[in-house]
Protein backbone atom coordinates (compact mmCIF):
# COMPACT_ATOMS: atom_id res chain seq x y z
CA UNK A 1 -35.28 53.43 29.41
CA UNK A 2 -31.73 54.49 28.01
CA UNK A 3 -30.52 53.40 31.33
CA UNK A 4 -31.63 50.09 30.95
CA UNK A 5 -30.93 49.68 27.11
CA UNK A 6 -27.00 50.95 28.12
CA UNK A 7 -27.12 48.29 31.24
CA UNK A 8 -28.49 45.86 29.01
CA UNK A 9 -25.95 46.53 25.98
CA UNK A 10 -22.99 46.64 28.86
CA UNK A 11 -24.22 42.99 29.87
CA UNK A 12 -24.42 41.73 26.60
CA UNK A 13 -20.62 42.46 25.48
CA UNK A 14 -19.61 41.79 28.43
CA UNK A 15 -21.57 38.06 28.12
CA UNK A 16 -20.07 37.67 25.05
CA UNK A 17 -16.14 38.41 25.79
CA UNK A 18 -16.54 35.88 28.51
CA UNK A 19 -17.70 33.62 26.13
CA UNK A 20 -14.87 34.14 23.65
CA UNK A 21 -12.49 34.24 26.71
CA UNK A 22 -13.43 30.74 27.68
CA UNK A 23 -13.16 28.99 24.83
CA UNK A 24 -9.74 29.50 23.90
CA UNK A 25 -9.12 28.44 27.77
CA UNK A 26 -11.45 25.34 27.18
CA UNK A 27 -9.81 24.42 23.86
CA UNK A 28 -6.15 25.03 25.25
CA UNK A 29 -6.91 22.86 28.70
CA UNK A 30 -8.40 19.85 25.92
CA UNK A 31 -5.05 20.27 24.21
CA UNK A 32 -3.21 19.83 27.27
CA UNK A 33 -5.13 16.58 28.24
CA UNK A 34 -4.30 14.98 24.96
CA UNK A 35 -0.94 15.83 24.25
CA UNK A 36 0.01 15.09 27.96
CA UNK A 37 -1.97 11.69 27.66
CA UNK A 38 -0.42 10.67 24.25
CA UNK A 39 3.08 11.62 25.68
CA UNK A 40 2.88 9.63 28.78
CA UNK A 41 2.43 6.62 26.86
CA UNK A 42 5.19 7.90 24.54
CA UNK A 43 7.45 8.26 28.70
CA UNK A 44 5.60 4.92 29.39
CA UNK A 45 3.95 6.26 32.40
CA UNK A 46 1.28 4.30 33.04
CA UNK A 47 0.15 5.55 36.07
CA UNK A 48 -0.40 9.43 34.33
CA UNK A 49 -1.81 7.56 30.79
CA UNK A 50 -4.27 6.10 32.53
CA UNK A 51 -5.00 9.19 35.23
CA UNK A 52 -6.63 10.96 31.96
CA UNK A 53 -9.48 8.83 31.63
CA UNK A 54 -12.99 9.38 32.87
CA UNK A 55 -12.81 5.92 34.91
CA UNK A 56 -12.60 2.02 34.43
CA UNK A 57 -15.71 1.69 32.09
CA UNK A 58 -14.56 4.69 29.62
CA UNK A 59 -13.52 3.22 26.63
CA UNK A 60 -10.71 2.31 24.57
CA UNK A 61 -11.04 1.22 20.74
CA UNK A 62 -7.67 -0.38 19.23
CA UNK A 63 -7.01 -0.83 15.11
CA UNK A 64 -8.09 -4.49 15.61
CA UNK A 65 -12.08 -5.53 15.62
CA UNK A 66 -11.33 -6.95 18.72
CA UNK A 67 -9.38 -4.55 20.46
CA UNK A 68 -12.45 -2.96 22.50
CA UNK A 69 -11.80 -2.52 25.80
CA UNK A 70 -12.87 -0.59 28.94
CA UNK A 71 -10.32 1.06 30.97
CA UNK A 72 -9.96 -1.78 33.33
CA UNK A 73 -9.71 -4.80 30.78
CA UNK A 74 -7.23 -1.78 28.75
CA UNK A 75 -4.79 -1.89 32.05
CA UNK A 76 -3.73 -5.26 32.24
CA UNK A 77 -3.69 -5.94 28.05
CA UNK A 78 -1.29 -2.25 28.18
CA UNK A 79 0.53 -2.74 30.91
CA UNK A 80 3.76 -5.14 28.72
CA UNK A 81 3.82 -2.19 26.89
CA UNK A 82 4.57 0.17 30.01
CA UNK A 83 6.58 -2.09 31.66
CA UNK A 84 9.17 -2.32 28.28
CA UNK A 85 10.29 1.70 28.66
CA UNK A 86 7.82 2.67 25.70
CA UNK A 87 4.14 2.24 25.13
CA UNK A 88 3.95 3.66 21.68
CA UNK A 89 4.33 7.26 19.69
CA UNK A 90 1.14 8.91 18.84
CA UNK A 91 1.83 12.73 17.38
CA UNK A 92 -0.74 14.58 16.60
CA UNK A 93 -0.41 16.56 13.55
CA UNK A 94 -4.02 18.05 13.06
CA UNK A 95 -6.64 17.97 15.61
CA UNK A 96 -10.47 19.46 15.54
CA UNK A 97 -12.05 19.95 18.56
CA UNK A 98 -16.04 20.47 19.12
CA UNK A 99 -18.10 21.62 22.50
CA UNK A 100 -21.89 20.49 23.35
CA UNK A 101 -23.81 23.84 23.98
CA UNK A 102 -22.89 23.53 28.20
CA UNK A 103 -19.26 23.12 27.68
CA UNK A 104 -19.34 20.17 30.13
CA UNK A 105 -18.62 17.51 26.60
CA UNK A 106 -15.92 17.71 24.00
CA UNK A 107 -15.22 15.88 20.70
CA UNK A 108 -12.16 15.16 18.78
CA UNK A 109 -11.17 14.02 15.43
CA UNK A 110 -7.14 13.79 15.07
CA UNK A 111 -4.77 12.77 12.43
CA UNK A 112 -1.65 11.16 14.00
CA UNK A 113 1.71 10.28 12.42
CA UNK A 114 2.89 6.76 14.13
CA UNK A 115 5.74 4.69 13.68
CA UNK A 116 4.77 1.78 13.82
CA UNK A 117 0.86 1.91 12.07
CA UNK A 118 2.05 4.93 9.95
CA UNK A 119 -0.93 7.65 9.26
CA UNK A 120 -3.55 6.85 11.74
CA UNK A 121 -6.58 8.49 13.26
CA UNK A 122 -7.59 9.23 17.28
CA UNK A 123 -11.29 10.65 17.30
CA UNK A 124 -13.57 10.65 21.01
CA UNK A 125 -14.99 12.17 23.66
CA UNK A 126 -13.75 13.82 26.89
CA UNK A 127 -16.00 14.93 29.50
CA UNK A 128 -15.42 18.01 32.06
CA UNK A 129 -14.85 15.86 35.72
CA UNK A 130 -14.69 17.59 38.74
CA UNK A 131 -13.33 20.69 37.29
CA UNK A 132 -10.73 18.22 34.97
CA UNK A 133 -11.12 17.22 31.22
CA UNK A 134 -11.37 13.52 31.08
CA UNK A 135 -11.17 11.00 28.30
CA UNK A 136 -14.53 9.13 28.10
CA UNK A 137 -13.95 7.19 25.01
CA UNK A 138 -11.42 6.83 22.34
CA UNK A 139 -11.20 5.25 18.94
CA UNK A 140 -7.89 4.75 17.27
CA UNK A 141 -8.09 3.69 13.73
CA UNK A 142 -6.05 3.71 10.69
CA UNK A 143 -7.65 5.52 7.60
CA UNK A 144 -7.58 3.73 4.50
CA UNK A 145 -7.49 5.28 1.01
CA UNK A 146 -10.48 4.71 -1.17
CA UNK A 147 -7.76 3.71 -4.00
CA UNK A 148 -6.83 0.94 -2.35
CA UNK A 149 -9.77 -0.01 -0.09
CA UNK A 150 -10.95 -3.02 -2.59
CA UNK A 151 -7.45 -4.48 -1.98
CA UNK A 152 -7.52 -4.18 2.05
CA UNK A 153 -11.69 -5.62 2.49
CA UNK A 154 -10.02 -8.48 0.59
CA UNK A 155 -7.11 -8.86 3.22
CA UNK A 156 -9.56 -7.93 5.74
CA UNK A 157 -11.92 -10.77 4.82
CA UNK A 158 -9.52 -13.18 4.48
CA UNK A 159 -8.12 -12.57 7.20
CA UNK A 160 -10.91 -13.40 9.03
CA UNK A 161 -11.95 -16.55 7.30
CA UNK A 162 -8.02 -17.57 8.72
CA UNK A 163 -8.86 -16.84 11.66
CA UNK A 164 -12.46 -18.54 11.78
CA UNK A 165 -10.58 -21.33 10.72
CA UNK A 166 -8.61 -21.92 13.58
């Protein structure tokens, strides 16, 4: 009986500093993924950008209402971009990470400073691929204060009605 309580106490720590050993491995090789992806469109290499998504129907979600794409309608709208010598400049300046329970699924919220949109906001998914971390889905956005929020739905909505218009 002690024999088996010791074995069973042995394989329980042992469990455990795996556990807490992988993690940090899991959260670091995430890390990588996104800070490599968001400075190859920085490089404007298109060919490693696109590399870190899960395939042609993971998703990308621009600023605009209408900027939904999958990977393969993303390519071809992107690719100006590329071809100019910069994409754009995302940096990451805080970033959250989550795991589902198997470890095979991550989730991301991240506050990015931007030149050109300012404060903005990357949140989605990745997916473990083969061994690789992948980007399923992503949803760029730019976060509005509630101060001013009454002002922008107005701009928002008007803008629309212009555009309705046409």
């Amino acid at each position: 009986m002690k024999n088996y309580l010791l074995l069973l106490g042995i394989a329980f720590i042992v469990s455990c500093g795996q556990s807490m050993d992988t993690a940090p491995a899991t959260e670091k090789a995430v890390n990588r993924v996104l800070d490599d992806w968001h400075a190859a469109a920085a490089d404007a290499d298109f060919e490693r950008y696109f590399n870190h998504f899960a395939s042609d129907s993971a998703i990308f979600m621009g600023t605009d209402a209408t900027e939904r794409w999958t990977v393969a309608e993303f390519r071809p709208w992107s690719k100006p971009y590329f071809d100019r010598g910069k994409a754009w400049s995302f940096t990451p300046v805080e970033r959250h990470l989550y795991f589902s329970e198997n470890g095979t699924t991550a989730w991301f919220d991240e506050a990015l400073d931007t030149p050109n949109l300012g404060p903005a906001r990357g949140t989605g998914v990745l997916i473990s691929k083969g061994g690789e971390w992948k980007i399923a889905h992503y949803n760029l956005s730019i976060p509005i204060p509630n101060a001013i929020a009454d002002t922008v739905i107005k701009q928002v909505e008007q803008a629309l009605q212009d555009t309705t218009a046409q």
